[in-house]
C-alpha atoms as a PDB file:
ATOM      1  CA  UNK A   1     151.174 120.255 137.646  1.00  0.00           C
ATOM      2  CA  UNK A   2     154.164 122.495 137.731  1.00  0.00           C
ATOM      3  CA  UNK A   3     157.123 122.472 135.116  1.00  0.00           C
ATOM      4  CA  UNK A   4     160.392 124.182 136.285  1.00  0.00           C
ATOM      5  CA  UNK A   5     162.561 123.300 134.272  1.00  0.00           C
ATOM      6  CA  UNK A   6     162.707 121.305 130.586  1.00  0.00           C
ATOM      7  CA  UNK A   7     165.472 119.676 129.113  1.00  0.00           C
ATOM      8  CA  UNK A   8     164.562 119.820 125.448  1.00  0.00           C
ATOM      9  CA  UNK A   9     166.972 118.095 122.913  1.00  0.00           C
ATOM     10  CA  UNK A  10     167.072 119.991 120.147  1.00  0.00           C
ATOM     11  CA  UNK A  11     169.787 117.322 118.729  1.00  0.00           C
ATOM     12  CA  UNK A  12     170.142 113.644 119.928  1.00  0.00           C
ATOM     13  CA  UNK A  13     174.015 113.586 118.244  1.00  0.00           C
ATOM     14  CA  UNK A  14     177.119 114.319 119.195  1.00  0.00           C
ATOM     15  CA  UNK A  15     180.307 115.155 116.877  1.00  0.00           C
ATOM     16  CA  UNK A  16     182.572 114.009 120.150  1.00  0.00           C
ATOM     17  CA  UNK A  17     183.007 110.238 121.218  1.00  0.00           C
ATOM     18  CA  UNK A  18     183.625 111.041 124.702  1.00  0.00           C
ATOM     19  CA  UNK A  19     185.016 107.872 126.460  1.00  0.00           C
ATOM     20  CA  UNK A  20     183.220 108.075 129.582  1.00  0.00           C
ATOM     21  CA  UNK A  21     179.829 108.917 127.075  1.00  0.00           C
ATOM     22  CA  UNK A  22     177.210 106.168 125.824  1.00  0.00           C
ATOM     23  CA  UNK A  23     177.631 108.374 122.828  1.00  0.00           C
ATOM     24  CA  UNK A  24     180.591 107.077 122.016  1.00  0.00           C
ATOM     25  CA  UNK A  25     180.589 105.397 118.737  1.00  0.00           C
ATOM     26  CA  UNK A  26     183.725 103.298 119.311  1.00  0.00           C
ATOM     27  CA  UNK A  27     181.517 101.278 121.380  1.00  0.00           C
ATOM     28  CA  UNK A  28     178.353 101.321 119.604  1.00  0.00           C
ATOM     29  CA  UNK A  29     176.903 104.874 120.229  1.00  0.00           C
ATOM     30  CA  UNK A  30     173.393 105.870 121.189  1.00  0.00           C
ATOM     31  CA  UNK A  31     170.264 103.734 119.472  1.00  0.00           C
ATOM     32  CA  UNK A  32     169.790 105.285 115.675  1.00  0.00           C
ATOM     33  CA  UNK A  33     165.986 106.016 116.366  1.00  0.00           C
ATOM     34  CA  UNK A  34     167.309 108.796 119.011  1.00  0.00           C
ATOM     35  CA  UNK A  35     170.270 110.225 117.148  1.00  0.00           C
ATOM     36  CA  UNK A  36     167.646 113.101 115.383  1.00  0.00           C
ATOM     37  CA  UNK A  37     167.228 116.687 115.509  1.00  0.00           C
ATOM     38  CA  UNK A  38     164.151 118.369 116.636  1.00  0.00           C
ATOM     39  CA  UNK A  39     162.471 120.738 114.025  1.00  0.00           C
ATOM     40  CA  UNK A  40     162.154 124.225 114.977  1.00  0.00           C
ATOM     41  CA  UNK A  41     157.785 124.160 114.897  1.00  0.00           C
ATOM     42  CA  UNK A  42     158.289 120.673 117.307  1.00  0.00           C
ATOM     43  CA  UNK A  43     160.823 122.995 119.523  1.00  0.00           C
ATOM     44  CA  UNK A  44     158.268 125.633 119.676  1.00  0.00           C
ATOM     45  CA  UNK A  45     155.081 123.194 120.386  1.00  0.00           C
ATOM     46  CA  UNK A  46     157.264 121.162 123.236  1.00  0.00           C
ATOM     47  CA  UNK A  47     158.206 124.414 124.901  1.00  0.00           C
ATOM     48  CA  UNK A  48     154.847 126.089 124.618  1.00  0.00           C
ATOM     49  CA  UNK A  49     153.355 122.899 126.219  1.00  0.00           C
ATOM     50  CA  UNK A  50     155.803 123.290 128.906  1.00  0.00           C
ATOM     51  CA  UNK A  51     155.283 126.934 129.171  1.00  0.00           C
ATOM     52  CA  UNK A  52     151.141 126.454 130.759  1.00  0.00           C
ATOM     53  CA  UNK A  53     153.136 124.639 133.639  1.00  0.00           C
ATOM     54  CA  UNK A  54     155.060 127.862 135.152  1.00  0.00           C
ATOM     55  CA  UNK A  55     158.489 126.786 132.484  1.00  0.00           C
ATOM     56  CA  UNK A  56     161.554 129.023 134.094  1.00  0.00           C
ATOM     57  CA  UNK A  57     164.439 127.516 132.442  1.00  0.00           C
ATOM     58  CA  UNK A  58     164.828 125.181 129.300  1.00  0.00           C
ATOM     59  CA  UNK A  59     168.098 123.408 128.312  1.00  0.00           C
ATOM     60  CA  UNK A  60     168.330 122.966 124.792  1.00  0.00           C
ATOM     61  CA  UNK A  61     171.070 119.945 125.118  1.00  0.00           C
ATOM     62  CA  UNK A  62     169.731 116.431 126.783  1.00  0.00           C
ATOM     63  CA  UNK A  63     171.798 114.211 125.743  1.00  0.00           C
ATOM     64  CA  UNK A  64     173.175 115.767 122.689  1.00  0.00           C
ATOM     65  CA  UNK A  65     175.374 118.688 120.677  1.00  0.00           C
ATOM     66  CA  UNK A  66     172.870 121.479 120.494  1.00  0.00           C
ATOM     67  CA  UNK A  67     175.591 123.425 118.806  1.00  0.00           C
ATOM     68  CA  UNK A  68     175.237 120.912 115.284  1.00  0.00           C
ATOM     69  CA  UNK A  69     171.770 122.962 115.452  1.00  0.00           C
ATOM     70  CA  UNK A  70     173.249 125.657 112.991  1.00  0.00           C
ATOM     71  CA  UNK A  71     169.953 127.956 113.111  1.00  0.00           C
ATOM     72  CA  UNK A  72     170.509 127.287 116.983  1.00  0.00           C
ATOM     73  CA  UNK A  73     170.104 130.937 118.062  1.00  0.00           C
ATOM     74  CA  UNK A  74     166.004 130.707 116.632  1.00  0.00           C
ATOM     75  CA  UNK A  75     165.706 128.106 119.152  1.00  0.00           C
ATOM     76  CA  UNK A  76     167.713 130.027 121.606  1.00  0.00           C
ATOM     77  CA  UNK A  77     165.061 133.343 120.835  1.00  0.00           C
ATOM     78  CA  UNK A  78     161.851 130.779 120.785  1.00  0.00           C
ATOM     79  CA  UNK A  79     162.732 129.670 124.472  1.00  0.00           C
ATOM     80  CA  UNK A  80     162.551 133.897 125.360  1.00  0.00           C
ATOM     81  CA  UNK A  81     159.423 133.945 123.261  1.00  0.00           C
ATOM     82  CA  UNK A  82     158.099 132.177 125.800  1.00  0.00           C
ATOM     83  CA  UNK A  83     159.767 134.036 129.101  1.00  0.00           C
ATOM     84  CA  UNK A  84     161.962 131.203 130.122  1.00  0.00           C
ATOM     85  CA  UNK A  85     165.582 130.932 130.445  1.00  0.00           C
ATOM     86  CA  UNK A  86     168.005 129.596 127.422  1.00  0.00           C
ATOM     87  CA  UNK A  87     170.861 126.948 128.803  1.00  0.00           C
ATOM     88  CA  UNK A  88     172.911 124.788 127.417  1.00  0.00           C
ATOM     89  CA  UNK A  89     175.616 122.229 128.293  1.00  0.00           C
ATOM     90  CA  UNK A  90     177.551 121.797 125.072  1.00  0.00           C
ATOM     91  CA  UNK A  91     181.425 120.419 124.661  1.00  0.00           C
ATOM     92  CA  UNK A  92     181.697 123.953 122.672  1.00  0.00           C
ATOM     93  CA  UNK A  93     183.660 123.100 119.683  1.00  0.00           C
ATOM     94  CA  UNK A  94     181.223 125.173 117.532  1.00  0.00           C
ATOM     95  CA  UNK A  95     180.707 127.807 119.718  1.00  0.00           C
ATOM     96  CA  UNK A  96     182.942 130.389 118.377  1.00  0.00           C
ATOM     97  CA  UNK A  97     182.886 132.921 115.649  1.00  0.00           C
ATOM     98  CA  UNK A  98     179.361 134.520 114.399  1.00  0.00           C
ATOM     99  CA  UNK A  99     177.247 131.611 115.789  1.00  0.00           C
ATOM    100  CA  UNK A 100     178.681 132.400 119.134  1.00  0.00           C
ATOM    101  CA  UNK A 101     177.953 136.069 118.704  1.00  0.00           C
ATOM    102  CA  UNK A 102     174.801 135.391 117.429  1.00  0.00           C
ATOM    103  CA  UNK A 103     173.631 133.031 120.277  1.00  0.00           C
ATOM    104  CA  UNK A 104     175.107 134.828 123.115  1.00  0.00           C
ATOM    105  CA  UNK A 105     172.271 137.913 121.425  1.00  0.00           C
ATOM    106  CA  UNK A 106     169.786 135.931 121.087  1.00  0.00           C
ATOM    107  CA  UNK A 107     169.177 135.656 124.654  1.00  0.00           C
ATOM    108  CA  UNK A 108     171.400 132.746 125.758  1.00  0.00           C
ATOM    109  CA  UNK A 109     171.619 132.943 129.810  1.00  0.00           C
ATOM    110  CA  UNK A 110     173.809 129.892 130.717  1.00  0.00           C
ATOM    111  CA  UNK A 111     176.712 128.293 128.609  1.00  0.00           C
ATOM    112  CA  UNK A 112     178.764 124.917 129.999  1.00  0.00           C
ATOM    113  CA  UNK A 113     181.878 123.580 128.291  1.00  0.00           C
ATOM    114  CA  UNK A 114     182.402 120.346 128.838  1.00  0.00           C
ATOM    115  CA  UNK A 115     185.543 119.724 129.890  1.00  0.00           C
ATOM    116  CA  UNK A 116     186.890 116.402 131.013  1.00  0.00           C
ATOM    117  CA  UNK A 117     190.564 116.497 131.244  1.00  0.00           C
ATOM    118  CA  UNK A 118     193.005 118.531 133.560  1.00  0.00           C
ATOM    119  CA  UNK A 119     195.861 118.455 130.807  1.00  0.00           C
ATOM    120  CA  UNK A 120     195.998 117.976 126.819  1.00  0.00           C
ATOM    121  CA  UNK A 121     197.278 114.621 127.125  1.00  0.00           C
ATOM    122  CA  UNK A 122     193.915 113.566 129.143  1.00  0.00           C
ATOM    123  CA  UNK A 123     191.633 115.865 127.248  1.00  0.00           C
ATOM    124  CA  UNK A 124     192.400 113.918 124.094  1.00  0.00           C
ATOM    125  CA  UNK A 125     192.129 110.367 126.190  1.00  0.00           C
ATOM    126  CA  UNK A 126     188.847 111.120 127.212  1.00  0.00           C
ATOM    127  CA  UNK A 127     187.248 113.769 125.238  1.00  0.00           C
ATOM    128  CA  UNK A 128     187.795 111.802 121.802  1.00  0.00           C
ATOM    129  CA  UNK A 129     187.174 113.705 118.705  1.00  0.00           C
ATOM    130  CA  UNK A 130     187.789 113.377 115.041  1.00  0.00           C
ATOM    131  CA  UNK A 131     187.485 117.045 114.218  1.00  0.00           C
ATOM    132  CA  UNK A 132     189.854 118.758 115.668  1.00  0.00           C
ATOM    133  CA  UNK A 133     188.753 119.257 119.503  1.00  0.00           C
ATOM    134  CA  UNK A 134     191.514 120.479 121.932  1.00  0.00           C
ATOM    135  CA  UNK A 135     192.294 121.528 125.063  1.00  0.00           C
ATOM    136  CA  UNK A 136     193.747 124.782 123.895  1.00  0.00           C
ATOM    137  CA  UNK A 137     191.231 125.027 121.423  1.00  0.00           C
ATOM    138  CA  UNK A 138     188.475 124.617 123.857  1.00  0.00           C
ATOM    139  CA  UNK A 139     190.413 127.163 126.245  1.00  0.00           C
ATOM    140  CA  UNK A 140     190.304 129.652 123.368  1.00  0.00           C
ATOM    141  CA  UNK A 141     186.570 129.183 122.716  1.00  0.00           C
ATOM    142  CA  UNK A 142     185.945 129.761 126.721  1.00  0.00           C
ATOM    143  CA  UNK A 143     188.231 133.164 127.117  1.00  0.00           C
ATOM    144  CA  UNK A 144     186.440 134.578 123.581  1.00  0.00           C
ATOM    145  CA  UNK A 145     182.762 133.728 124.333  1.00  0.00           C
ATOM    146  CA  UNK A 146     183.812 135.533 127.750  1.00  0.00           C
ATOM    147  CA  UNK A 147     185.350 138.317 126.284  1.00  0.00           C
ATOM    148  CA  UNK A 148     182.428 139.093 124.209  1.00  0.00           C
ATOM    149  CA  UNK A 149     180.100 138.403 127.458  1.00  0.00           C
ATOM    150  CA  UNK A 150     181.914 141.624 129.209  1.00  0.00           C
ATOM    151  CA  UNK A 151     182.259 143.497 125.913  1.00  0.00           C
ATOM    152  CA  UNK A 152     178.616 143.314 124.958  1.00  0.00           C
ATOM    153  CA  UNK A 153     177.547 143.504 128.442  1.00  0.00           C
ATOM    154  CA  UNK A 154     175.453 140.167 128.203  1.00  0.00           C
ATOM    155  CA  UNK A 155     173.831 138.413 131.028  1.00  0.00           C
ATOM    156  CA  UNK A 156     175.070 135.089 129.843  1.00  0.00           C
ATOM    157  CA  UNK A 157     176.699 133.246 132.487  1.00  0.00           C
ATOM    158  CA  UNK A 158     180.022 131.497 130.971  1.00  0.00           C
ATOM    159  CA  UNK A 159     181.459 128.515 132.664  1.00  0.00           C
ATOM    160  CA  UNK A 160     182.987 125.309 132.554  1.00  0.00           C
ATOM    161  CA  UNK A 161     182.057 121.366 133.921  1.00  0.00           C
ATOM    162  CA  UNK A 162     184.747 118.910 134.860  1.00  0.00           C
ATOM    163  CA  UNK A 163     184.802 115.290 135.961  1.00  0.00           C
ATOM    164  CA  UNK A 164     187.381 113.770 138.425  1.00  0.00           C
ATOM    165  CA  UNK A 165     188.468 110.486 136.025  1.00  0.00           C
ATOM    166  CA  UNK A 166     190.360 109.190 139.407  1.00  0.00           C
ATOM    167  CA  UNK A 167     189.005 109.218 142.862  1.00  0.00           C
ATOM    168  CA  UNK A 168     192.013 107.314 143.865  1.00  0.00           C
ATOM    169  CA  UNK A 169     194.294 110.722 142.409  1.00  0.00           C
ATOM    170  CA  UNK A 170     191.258 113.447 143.231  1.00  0.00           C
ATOM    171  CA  UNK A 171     193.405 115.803 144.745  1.00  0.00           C
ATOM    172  CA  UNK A 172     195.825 116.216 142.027  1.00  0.00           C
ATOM    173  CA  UNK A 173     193.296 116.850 139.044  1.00  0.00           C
ATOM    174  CA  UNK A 174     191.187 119.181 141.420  1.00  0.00           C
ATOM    175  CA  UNK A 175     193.937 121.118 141.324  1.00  0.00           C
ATOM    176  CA  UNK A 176     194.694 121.514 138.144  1.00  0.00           C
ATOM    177  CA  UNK A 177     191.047 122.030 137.567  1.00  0.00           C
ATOM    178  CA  UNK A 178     191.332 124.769 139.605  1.00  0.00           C
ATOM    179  CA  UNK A 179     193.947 126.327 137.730  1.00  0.00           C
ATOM    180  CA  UNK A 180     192.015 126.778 134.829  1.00  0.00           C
ATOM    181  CA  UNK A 181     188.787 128.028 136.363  1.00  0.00           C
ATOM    182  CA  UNK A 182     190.779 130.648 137.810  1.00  0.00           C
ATOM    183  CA  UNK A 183     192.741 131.781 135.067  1.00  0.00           C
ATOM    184  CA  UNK A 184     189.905 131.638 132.704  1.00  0.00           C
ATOM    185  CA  UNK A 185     187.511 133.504 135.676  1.00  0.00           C
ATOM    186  CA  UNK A 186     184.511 131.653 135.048  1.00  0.00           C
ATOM    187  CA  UNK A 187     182.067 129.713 136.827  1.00  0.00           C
ATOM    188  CA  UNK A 188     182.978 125.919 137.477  1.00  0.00           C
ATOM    189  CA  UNK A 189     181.604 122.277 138.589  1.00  0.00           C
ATOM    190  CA  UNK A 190     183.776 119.886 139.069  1.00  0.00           C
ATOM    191  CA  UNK A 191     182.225 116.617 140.007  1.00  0.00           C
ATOM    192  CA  UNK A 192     182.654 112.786 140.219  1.00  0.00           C
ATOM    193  CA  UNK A 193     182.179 110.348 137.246  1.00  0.00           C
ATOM    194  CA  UNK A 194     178.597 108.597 137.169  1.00  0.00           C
ATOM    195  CA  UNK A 195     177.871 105.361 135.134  1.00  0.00           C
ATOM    196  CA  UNK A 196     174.546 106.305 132.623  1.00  0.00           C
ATOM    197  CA  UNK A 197     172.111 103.823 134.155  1.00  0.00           C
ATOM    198  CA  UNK A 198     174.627 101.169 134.121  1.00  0.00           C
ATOM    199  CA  UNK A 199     175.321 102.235 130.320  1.00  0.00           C
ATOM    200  CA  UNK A 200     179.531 102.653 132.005  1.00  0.00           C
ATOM    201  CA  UNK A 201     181.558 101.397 134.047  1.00  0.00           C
ATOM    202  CA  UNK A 202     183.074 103.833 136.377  1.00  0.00           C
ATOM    203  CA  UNK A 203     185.600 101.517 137.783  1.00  0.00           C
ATOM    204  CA  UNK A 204     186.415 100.671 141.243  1.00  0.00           C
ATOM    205  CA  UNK A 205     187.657 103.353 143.052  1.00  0.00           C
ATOM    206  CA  UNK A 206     184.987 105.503 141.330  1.00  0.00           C
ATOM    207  CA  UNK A 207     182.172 103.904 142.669  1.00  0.00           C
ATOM    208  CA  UNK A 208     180.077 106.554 145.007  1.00  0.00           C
ATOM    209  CA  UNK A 209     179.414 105.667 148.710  1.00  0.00           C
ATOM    210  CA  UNK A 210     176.214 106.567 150.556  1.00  0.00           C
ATOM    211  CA  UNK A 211     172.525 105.100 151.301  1.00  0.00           C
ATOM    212  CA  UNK A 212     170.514 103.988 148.162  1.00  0.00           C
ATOM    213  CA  UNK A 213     167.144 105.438 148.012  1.00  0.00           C
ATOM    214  CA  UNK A 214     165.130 107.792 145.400  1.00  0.00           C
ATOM    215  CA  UNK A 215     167.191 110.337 143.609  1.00  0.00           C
ATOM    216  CA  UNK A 216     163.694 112.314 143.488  1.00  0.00           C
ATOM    217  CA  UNK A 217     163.701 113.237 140.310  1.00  0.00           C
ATOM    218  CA  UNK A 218     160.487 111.076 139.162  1.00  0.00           C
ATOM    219  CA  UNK A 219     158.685 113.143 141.454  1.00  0.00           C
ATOM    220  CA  UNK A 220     160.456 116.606 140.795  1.00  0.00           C
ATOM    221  CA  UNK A 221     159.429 119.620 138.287  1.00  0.00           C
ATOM    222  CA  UNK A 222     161.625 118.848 135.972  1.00  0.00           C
ATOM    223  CA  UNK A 223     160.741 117.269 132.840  1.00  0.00           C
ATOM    224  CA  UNK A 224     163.047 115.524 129.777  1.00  0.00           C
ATOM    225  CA  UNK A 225     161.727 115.572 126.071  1.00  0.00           C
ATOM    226  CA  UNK A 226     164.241 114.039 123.345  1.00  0.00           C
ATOM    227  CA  UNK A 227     164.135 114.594 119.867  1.00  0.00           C
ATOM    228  CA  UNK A 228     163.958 111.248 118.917  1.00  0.00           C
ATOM    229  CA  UNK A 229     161.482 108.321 119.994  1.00  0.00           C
ATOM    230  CA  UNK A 230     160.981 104.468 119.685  1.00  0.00           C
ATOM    231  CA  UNK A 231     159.329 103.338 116.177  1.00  0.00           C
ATOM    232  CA  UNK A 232     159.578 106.386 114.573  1.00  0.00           C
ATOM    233  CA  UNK A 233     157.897 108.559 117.078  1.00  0.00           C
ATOM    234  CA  UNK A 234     159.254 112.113 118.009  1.00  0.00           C
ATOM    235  CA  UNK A 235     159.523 113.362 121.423  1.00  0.00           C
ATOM    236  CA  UNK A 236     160.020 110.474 124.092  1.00  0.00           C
ATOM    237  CA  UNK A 237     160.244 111.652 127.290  1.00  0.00           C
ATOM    238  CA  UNK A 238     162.732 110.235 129.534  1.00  0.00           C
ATOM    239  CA  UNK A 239     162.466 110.468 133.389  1.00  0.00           C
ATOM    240  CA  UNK A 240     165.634 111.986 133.432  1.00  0.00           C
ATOM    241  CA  UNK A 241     168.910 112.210 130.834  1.00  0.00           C
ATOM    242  CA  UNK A 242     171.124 109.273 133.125  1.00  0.00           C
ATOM    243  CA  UNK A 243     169.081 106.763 130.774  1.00  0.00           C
ATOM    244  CA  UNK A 244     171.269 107.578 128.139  1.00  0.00           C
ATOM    245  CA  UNK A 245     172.803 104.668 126.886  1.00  0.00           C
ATOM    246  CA  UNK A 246     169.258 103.037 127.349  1.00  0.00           C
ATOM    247  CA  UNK A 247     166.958 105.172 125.604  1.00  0.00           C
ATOM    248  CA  UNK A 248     164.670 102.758 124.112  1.00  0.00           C
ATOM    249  CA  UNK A 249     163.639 100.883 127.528  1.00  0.00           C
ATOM    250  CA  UNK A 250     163.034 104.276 129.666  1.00  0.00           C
ATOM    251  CA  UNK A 251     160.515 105.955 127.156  1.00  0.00           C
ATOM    252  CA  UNK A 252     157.758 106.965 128.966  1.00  0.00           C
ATOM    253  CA  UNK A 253     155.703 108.794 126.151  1.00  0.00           C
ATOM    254  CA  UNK A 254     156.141 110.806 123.177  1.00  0.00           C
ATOM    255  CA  UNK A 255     155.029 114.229 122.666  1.00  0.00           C
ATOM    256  CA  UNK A 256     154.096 113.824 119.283  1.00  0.00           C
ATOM    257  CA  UNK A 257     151.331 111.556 120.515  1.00  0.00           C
ATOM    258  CA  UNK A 258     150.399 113.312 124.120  1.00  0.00           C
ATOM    259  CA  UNK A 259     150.863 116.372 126.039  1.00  0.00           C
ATOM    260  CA  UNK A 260     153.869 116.619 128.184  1.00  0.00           C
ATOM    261  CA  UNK A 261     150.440 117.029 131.265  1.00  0.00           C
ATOM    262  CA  UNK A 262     148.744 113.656 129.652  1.00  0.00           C
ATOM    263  CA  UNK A 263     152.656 112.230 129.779  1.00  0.00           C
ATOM    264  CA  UNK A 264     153.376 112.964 133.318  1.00  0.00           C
ATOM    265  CA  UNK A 265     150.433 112.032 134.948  1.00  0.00           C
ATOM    266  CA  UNK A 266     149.680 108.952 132.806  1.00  0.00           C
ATOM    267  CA  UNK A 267     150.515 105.197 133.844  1.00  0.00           C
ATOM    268  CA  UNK A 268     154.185 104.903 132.767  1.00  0.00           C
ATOM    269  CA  UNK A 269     155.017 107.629 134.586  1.00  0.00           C
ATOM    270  CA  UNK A 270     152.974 106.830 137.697  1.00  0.00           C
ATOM    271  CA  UNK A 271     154.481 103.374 137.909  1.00  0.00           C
ATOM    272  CA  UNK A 272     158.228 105.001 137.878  1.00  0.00           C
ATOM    273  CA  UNK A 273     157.168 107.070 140.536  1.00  0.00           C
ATOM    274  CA  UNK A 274     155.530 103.444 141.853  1.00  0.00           C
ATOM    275  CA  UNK A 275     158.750 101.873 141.855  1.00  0.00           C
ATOM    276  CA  UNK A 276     161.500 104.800 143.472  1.00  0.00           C
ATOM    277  CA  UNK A 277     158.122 105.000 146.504  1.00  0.00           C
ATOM    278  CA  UNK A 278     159.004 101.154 147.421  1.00  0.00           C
ATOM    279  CA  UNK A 279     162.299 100.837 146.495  1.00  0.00           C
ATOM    280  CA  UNK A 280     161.506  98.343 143.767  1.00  0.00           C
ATOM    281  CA  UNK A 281     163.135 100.273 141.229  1.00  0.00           C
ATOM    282  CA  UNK A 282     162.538  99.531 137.369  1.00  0.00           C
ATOM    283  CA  UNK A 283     165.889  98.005 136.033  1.00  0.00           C
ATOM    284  CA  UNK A 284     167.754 101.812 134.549  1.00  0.00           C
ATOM    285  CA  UNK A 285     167.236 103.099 137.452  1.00  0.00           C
ATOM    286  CA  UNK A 286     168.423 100.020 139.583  1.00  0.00           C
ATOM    287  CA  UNK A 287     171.673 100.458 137.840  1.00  0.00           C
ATOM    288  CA  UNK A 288     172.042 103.957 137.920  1.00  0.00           C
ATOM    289  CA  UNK A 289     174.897 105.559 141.039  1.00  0.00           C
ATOM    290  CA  UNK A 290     172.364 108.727 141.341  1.00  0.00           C
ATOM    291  CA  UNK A 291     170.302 106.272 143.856  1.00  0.00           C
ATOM    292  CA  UNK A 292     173.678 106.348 146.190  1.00  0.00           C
ATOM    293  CA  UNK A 293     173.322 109.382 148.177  1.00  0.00           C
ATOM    294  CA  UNK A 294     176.794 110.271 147.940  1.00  0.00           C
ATOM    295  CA  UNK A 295     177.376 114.258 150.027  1.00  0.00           C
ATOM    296  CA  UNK A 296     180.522 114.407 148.123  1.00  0.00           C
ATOM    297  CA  UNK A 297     179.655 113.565 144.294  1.00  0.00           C
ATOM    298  CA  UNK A 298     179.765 117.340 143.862  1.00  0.00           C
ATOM    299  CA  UNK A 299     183.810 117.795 144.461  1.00  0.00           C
ATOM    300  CA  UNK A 300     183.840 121.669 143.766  1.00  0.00           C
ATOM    301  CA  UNK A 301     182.334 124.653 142.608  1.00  0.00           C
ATOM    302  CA  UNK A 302     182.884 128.507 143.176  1.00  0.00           C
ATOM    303  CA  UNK A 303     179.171 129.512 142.425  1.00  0.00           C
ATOM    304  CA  UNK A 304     175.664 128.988 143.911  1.00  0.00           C
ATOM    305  CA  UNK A 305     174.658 125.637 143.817  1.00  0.00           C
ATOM    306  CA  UNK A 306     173.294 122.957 145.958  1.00  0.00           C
ATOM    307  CA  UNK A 307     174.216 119.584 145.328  1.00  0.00           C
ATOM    308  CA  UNK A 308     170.338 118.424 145.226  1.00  0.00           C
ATOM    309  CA  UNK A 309     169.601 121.450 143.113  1.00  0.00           C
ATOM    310  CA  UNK A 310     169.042 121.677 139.808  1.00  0.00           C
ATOM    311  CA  UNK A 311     170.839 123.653 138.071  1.00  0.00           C
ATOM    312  CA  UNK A 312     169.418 127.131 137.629  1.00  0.00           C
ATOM    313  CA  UNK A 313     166.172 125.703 139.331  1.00  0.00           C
ATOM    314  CA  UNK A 314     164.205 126.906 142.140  1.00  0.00           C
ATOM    315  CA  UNK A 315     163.519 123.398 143.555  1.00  0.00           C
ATOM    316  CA  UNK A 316     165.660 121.219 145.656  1.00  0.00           C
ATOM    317  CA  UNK A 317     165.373 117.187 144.979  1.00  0.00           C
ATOM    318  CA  UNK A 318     165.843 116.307 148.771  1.00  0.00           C
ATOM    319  CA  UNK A 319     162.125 118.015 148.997  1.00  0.00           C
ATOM    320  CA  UNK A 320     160.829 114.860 146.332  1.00  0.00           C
ATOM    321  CA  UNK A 321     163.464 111.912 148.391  1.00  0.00           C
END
């Protein structure tokens, strides 16, 4: 068995209600029993687990803030313990300051802001937060963390990730998208809205076109370990993190009970990978767009990356459809 790549939730909340996010707690917010943090020790076990599998790259987000973490850069150093890479996708209102300083030298290799809104006025619409969160304020946090990139001469790779809200108006938020990848000079995604398993409703002219068949990622080398669990367990693993929303139903073992090898090849796995061979997919992922084959989900980006490509990975998911 080969592990490329881990997503390891080192925090199943969020301080954002996101509108297009099952985490939104205006509409009822992810299941309690998955809203934990992952000790440091059950970090360290889950990612030396992963590591006897040929680990390269861990992201320390899921489905959750890994910035509410405040000891965050131990994980961040545990993960180079180990000889992997550190990511992590993050809306980055914390990451600023010392604890940016200090994460950025403990190792950190990849950093996304979340960033869903071309203007203020559609930041605040649909990156809803009660603590201050901005589009200015999040464009300050981006231009310092990169400033102290180049000044420190870190290998940390700063960039941003945007969703078009409107396919029907694409062109017009690309390009403001555009205008603040370039005057910020970092690395970008901009891509189309997806719907969580069925957890959201994209809306009409949002739906994605294409074939339905296997995304491939029930068969790929990429595993997902939360840091919460059904009936008190720790470490569910999820077949990917598109169940948020739907946590409970798509556990497929818990870490605290087996190893992430036992996990992977035991039955629950074996009959997801069961259901995506004949097409008779298991309900989540029958509802889930990343079964439409859709060339243009990806709408830009100005680095190297493949839409069927993991980020940061070595594998490509068309090799597993």
């Amino acid at each position: 068995m080969i592990i490329d790549r881990a997503v390891i939730e080192v925090n199943g909340g969020c301080n954002y209600s996101c509108s297009m996010c099952p985490q939104d707690t205006r509409t009822g917010g992810r299941h309690k029993d998955f809203l934990k943090k992952m000790t440091l020790k059950e970090f360290e076990d889950n990612v030396a687990d992963c590591a006897q599998h040929g680990l390269r790259i861990v992201n320390l987000d899921g489905s959750g803030e890994a910035t509410l973490n405040r000891n965050l850069p131990k994980y961040i150093e545990i993960v180079k313990k180990y000889g992997a890479k550190a990511f992590i996708f993050s809306n980055g209102y914390r990451m600023e300051g010392q604890f940016m300083m200090d994460c950025v030298d403990a190792g950190l290799d990849f950093y996304r802001f979340s960033w869903i809104g071309y203007d203020w006025k559609q930041y605040d619409k649909w990156m809803y937060n009660r603590i201050g969160g901005t589009f200015m304020n999040t464009w300050d946090k981006v231009k310092s963390m990169r400033e102290y990139v180049i000044d420190t001469q870190s290998d940390c790779v700063v960039s941003t990730y945007h969703l078009i809200t409107d396919n029907a108006n694409i062109d017009h938020e690309l390009s403001h998208y555009k205008q603040i990848v370039k005057a910020l000079d970092v690395k970008t995604e901009i891509w189309k809205m997806h719907n969580w398993s069925g957890a959201y409703d994209v809306g009409a002219t949002n739906q994605r076109k294409g074939e339905v068949k296997t995304c491939g990622r029930p068969f790929s080398p990429d595993v997902v370990i939360r840091a919460g669990g059904n009936d008190g367990k720790r470490g569910a693993v999820h077949p990917c993190c598109q169940v948020l929303g739907r946590d409970e139903e798509a556990v497929l073992g818990h870490t605290s009970e087996n190893t992430i090898q036992e996990i992977v090849e035991g039955e629950a796995y074996e009959a997801l990978r069961e259901s995506h061979r004949s097409g008779n997919y298991t309900q989540y992922c029958n509802d889930c767009d990343f079964l439409v084959d859709d060339t243009e989900v990806l709408v830009y980006t100005n680095h190297d990356r493949d839409l069927m490509k993991m980020h940061g990975t070595d594998f490509n998911l068309r090799d597993y459809q």
